[in-house]
C-alpha atoms as a PDB file:
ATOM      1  CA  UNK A   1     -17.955  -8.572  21.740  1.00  0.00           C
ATOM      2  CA  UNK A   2     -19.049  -6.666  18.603  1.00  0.00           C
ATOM      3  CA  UNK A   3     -21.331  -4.167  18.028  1.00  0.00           C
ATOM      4  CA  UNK A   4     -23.889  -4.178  14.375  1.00  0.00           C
ATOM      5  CA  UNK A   5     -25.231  -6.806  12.307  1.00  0.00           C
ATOM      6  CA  UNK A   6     -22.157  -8.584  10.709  1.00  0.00           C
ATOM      7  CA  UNK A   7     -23.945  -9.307   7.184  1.00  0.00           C
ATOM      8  CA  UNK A   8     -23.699  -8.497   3.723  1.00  0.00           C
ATOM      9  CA  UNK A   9     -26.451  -6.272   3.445  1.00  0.00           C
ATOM     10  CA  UNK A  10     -26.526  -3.869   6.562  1.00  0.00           C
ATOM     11  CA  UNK A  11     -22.935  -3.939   7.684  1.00  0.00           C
ATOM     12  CA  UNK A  12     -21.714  -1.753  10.271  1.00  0.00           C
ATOM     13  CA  UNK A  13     -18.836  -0.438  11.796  1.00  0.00           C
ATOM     14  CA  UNK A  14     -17.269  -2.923  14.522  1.00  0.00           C
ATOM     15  CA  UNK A  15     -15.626  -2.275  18.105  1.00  0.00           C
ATOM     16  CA  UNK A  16     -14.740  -5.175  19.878  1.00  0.00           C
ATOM     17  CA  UNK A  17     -13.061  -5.436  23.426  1.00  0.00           C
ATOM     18  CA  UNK A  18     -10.393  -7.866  22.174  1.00  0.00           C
ATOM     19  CA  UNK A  19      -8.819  -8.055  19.273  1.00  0.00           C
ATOM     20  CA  UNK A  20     -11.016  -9.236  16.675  1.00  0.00           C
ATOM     21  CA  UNK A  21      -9.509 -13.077  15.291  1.00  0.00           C
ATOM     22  CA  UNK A  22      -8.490 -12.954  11.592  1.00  0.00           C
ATOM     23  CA  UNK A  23     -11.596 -14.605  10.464  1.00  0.00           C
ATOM     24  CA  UNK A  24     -13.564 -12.312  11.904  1.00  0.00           C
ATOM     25  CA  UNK A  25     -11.419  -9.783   9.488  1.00  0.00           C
ATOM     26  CA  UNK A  26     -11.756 -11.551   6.619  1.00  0.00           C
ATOM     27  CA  UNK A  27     -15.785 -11.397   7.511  1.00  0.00           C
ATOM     28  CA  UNK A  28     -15.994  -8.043   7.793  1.00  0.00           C
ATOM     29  CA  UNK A  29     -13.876  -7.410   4.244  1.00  0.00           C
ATOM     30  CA  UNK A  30     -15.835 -10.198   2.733  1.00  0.00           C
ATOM     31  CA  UNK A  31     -18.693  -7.734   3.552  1.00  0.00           C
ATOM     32  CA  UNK A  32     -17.489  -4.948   2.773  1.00  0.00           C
ATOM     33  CA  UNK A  33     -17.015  -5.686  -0.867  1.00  0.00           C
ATOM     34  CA  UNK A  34     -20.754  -4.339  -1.796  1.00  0.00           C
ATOM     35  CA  UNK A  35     -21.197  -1.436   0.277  1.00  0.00           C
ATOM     36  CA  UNK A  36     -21.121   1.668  -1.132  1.00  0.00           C
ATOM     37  CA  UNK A  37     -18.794   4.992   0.170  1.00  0.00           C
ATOM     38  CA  UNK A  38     -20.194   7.524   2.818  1.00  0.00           C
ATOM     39  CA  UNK A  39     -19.255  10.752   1.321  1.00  0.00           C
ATOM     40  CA  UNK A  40     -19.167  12.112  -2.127  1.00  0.00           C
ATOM     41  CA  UNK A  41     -17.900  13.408  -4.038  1.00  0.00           C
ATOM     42  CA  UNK A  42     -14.531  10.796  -4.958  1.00  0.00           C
ATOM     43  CA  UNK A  43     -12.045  13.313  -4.928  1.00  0.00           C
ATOM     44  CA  UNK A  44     -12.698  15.384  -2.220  1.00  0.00           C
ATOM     45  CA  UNK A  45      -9.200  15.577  -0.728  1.00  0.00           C
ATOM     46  CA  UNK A  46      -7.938  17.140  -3.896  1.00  0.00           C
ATOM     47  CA  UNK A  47     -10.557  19.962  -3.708  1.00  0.00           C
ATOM     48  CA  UNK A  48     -10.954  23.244  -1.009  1.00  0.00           C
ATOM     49  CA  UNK A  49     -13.206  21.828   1.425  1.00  0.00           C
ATOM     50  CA  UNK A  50     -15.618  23.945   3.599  1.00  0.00           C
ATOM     51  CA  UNK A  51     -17.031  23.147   7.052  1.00  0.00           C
ATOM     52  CA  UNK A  52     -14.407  19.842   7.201  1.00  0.00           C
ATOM     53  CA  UNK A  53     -11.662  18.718   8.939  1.00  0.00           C
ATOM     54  CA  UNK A  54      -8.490  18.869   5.928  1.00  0.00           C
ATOM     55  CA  UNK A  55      -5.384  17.972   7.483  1.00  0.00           C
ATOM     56  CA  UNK A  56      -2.225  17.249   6.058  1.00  0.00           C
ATOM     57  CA  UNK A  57       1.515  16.350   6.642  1.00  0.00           C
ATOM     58  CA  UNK A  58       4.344  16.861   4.011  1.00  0.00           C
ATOM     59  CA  UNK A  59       7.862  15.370   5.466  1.00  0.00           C
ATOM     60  CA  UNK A  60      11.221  14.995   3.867  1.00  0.00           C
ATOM     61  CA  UNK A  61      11.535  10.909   3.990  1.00  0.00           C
ATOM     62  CA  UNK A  62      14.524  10.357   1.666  1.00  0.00           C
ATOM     63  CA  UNK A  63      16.988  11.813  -1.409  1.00  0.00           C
ATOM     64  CA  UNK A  64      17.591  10.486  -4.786  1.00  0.00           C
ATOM     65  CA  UNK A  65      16.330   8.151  -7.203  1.00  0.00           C
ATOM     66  CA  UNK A  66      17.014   4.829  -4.825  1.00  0.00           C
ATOM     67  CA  UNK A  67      15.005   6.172  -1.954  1.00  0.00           C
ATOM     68  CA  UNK A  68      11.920   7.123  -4.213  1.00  0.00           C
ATOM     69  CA  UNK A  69      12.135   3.605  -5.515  1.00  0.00           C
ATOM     70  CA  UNK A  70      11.605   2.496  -1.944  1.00  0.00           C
ATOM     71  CA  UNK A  71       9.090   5.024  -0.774  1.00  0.00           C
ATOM     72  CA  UNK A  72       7.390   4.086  -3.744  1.00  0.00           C
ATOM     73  CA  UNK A  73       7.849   0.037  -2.625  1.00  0.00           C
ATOM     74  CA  UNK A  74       6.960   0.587   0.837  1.00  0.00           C
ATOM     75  CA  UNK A  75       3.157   2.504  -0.408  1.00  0.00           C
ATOM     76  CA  UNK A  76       2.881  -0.657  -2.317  1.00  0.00           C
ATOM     77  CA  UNK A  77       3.189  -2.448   0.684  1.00  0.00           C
ATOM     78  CA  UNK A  78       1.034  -0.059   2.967  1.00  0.00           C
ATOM     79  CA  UNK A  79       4.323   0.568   5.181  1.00  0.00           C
ATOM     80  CA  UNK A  80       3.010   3.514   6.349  1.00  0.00           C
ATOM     81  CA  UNK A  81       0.465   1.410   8.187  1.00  0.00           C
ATOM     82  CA  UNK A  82       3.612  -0.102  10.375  1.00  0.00           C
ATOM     83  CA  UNK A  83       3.007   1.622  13.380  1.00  0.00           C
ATOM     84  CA  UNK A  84       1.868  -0.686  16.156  1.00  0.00           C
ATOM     85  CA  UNK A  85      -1.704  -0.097  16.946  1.00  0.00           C
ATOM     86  CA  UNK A  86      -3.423   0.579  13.437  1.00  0.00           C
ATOM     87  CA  UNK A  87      -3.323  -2.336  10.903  1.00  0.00           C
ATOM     88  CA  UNK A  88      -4.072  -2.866   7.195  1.00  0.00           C
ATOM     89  CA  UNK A  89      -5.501  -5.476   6.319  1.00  0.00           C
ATOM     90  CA  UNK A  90      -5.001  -7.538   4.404  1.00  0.00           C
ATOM     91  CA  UNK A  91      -1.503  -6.269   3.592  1.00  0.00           C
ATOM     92  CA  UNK A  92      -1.910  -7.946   0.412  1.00  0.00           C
ATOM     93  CA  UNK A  93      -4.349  -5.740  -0.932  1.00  0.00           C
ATOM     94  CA  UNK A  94      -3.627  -4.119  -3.830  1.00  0.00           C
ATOM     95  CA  UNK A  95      -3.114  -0.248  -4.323  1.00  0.00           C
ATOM     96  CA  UNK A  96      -5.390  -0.042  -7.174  1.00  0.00           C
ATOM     97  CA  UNK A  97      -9.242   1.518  -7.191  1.00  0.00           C
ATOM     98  CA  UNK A  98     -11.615  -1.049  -6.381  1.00  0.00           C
ATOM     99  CA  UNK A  99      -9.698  -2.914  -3.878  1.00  0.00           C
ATOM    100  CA  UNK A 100     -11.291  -2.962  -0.508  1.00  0.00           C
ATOM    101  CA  UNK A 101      -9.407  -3.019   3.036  1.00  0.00           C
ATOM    102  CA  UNK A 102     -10.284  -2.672   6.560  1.00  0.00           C
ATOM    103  CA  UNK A 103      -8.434  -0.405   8.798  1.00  0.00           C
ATOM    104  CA  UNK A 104      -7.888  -2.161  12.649  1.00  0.00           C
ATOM    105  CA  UNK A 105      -7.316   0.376  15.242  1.00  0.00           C
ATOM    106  CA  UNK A 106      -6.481   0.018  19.009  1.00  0.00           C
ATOM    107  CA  UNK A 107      -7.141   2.879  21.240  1.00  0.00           C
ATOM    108  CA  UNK A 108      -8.765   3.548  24.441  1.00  0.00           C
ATOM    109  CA  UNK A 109      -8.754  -0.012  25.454  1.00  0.00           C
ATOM    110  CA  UNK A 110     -10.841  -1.187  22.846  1.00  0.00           C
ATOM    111  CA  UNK A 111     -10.140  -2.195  18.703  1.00  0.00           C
ATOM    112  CA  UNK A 112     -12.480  -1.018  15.598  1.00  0.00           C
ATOM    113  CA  UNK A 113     -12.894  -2.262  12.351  1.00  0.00           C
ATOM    114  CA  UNK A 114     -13.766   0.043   9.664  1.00  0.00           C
ATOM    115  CA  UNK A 115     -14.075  -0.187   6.358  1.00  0.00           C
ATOM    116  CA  UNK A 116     -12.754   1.632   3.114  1.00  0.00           C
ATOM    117  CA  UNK A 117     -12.088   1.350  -0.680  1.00  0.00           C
ATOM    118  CA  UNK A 118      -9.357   2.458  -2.696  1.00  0.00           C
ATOM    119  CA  UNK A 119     -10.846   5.422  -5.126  1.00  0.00           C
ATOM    120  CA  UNK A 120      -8.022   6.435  -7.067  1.00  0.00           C
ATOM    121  CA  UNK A 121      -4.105   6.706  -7.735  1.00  0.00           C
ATOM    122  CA  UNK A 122      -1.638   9.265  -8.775  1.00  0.00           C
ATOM    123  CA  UNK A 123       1.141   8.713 -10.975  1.00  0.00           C
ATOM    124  CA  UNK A 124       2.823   5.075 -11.935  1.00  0.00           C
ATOM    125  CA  UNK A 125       4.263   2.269 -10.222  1.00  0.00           C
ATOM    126  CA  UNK A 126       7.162   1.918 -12.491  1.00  0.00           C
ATOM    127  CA  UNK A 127       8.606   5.375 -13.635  1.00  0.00           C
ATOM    128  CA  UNK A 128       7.663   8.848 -12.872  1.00  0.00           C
ATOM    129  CA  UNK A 129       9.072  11.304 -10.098  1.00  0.00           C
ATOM    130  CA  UNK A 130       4.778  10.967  -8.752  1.00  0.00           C
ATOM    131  CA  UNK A 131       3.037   7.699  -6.735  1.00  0.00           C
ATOM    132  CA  UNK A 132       0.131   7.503  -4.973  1.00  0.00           C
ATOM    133  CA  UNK A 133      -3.290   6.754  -3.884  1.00  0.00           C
ATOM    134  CA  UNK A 134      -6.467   7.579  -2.002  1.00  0.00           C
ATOM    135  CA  UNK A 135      -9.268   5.572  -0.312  1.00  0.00           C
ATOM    136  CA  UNK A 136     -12.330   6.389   0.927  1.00  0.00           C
ATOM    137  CA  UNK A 137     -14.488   5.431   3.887  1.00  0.00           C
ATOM    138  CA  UNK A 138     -17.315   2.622   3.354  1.00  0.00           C
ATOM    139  CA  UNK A 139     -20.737   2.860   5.455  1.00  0.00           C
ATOM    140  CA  UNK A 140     -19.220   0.669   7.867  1.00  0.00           C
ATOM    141  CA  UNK A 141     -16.461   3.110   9.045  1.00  0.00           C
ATOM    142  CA  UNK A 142     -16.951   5.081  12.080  1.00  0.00           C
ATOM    143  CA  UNK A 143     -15.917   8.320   9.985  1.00  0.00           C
ATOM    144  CA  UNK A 144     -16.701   9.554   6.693  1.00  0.00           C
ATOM    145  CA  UNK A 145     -13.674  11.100   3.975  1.00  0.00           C
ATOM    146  CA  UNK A 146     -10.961  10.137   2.110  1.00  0.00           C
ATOM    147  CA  UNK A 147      -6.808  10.235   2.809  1.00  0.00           C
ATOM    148  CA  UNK A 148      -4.772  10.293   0.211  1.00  0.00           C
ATOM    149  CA  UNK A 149      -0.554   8.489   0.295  1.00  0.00           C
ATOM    150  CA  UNK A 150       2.057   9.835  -1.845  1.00  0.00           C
ATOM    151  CA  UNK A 151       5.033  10.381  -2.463  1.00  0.00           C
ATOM    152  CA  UNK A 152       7.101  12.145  -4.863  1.00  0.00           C
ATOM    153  CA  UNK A 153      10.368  13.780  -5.683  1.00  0.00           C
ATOM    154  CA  UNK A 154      11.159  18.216  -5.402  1.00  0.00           C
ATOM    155  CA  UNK A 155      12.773  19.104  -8.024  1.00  0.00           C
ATOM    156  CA  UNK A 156      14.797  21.401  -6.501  1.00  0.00           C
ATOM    157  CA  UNK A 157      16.286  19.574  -3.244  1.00  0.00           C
ATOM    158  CA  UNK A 158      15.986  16.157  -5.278  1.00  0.00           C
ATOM    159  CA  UNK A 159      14.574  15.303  -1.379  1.00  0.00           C
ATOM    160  CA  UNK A 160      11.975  12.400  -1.543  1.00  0.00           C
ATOM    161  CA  UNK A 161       8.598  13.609  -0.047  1.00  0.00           C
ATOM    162  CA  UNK A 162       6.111  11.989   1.445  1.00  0.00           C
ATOM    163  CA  UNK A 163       2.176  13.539   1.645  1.00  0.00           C
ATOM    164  CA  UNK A 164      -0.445  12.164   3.736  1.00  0.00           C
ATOM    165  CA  UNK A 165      -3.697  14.529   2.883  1.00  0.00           C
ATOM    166  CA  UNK A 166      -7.198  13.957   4.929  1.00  0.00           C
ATOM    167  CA  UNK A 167     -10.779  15.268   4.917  1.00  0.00           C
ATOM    168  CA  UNK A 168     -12.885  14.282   7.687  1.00  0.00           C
ATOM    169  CA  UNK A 169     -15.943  14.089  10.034  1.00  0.00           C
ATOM    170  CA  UNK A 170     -17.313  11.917  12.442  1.00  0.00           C
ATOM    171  CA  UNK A 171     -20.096   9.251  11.250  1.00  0.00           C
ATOM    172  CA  UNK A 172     -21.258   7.551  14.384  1.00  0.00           C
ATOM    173  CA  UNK A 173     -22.171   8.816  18.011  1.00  0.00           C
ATOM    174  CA  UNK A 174     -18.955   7.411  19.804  1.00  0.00           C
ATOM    175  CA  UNK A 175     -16.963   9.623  17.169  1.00  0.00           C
ATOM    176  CA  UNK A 176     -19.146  12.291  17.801  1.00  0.00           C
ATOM    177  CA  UNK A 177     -18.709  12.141  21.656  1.00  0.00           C
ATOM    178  CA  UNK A 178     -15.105  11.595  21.783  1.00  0.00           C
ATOM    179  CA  UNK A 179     -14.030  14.156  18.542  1.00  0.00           C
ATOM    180  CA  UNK A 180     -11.168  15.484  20.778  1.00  0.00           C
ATOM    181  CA  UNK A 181     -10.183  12.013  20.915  1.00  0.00           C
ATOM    182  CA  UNK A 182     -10.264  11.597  17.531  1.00  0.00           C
ATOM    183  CA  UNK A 183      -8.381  13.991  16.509  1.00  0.00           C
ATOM    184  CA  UNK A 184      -5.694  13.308  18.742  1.00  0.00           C
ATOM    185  CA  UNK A 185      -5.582  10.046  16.997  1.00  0.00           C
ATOM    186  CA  UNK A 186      -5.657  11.469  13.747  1.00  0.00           C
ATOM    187  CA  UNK A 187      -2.859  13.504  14.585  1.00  0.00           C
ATOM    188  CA  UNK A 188      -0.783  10.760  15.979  1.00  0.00           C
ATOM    189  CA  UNK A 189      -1.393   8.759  12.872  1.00  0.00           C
ATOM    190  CA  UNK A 190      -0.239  11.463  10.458  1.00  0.00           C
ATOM    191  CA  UNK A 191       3.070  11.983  12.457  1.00  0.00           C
ATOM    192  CA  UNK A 192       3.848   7.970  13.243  1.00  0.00           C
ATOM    193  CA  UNK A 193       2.800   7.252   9.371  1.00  0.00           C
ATOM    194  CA  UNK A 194       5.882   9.520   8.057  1.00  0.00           C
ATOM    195  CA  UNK A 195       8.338   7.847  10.316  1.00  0.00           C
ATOM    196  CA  UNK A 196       6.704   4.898   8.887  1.00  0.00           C
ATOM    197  CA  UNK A 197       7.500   5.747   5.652  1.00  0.00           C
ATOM    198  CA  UNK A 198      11.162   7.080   6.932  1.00  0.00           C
ATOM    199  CA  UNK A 199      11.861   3.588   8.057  1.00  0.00           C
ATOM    200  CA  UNK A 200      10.876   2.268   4.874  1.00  0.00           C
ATOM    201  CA  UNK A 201      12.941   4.378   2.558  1.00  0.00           C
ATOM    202  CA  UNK A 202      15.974   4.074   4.448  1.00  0.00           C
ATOM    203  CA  UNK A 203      15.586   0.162   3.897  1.00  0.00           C
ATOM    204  CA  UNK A 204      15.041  -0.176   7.505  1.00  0.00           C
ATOM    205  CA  UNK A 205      11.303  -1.505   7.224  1.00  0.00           C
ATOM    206  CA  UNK A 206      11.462  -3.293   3.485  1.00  0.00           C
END
């Protein structure tokens, strides 16, 4: 069961009581493609933010030259959505503005789908010390922001870093209602993503 009118034009966010089948995924991307982001400005996450929800987690995930090529790798390949009960899909998508995804999450004995678009990226996927990218939510997500991955090198330790940035606030009424939730799940996200990414870089999840 889904909640919203699944249609191009007035597409909203989705909870369903069972995991939703994989065309019903490719649906609501197929939708998404048109819609346009729910906050403003692009950027945000970069900037001092008042009267939002920043959070933001900075863990050592690797040293050396080797492990930022794989921490690099595994951003490509949205590793640090490998933890069980959120999903990126499609896992193919490109980490390059424009591309759109939708972000499947399982929690309190229901799944969501919600939609966002990748805004910008930091650095290059072939040299540099610097990777990374941010999206941003689409009308059809249940909250409204942008999170930005990266990761990067200190130049000091020669440690490879990983940075998962957010700016926040709830969209809908069931976010609204259950905000403690939320956050709790934000929080769990932030700390499962970096041993995501630990995984990853120690070739364990490649």
């Amino acid at each position: 069961m889904a909640t919203g009118r699944l249609s191009p034009e007035r597409l909203q966010f989705m909870f369903y009581i069972h995991r939703p089948s994989p065309h019903a995924i490719e649906r609501f991307i197929d939708g998404s493609g048109e819609l346009p982001l729910s906050y403003g400005p692009i950027g945000l996450v970069r900037s001092p933010t008042v009267g939002r929800d920043v959070d933001e987690v900075v863990v050592a995930i690797g040293r050396g030259a080797m492990d930022f090529e794989r921490a690099r790798a595994a951003l490509v390949a949205w590793k640090q959505f490998d933890i069980g009960w959120v999903e990126l899909c499609p896992r193919t998508a490109p980490v390059e503005p424009g591309a759109v995804v939708a972000v499947l999450i399982r929690h309190l004995g229901f799944w969501s789908l919600n939609g966002c678009r990748v805004v910008y990226g930091i650095g290059d996927r072939d040299r540099g010390t610097r990777f990374g990218f941010a999206y941003g939510t689409l009308t059809n997500h249940a909250e409204a922001g942008e999170e930005l991955f990266e990761v990067f090198v200190n130049p000091e330790s020669d440690e490879v870093m990983y940075r998962i940035r957010a700016v926040s606030w709830p969209r809908v009424t069931l976010t609204r209602l259950g905000y403690p939730v939320t956050r709790w799940l934000q929080a769990r996200f932030r700390r499962e993503s970096a041993e995501a990414m630990k995984r990853a870089t120690n070739g364990h999840g490649l």
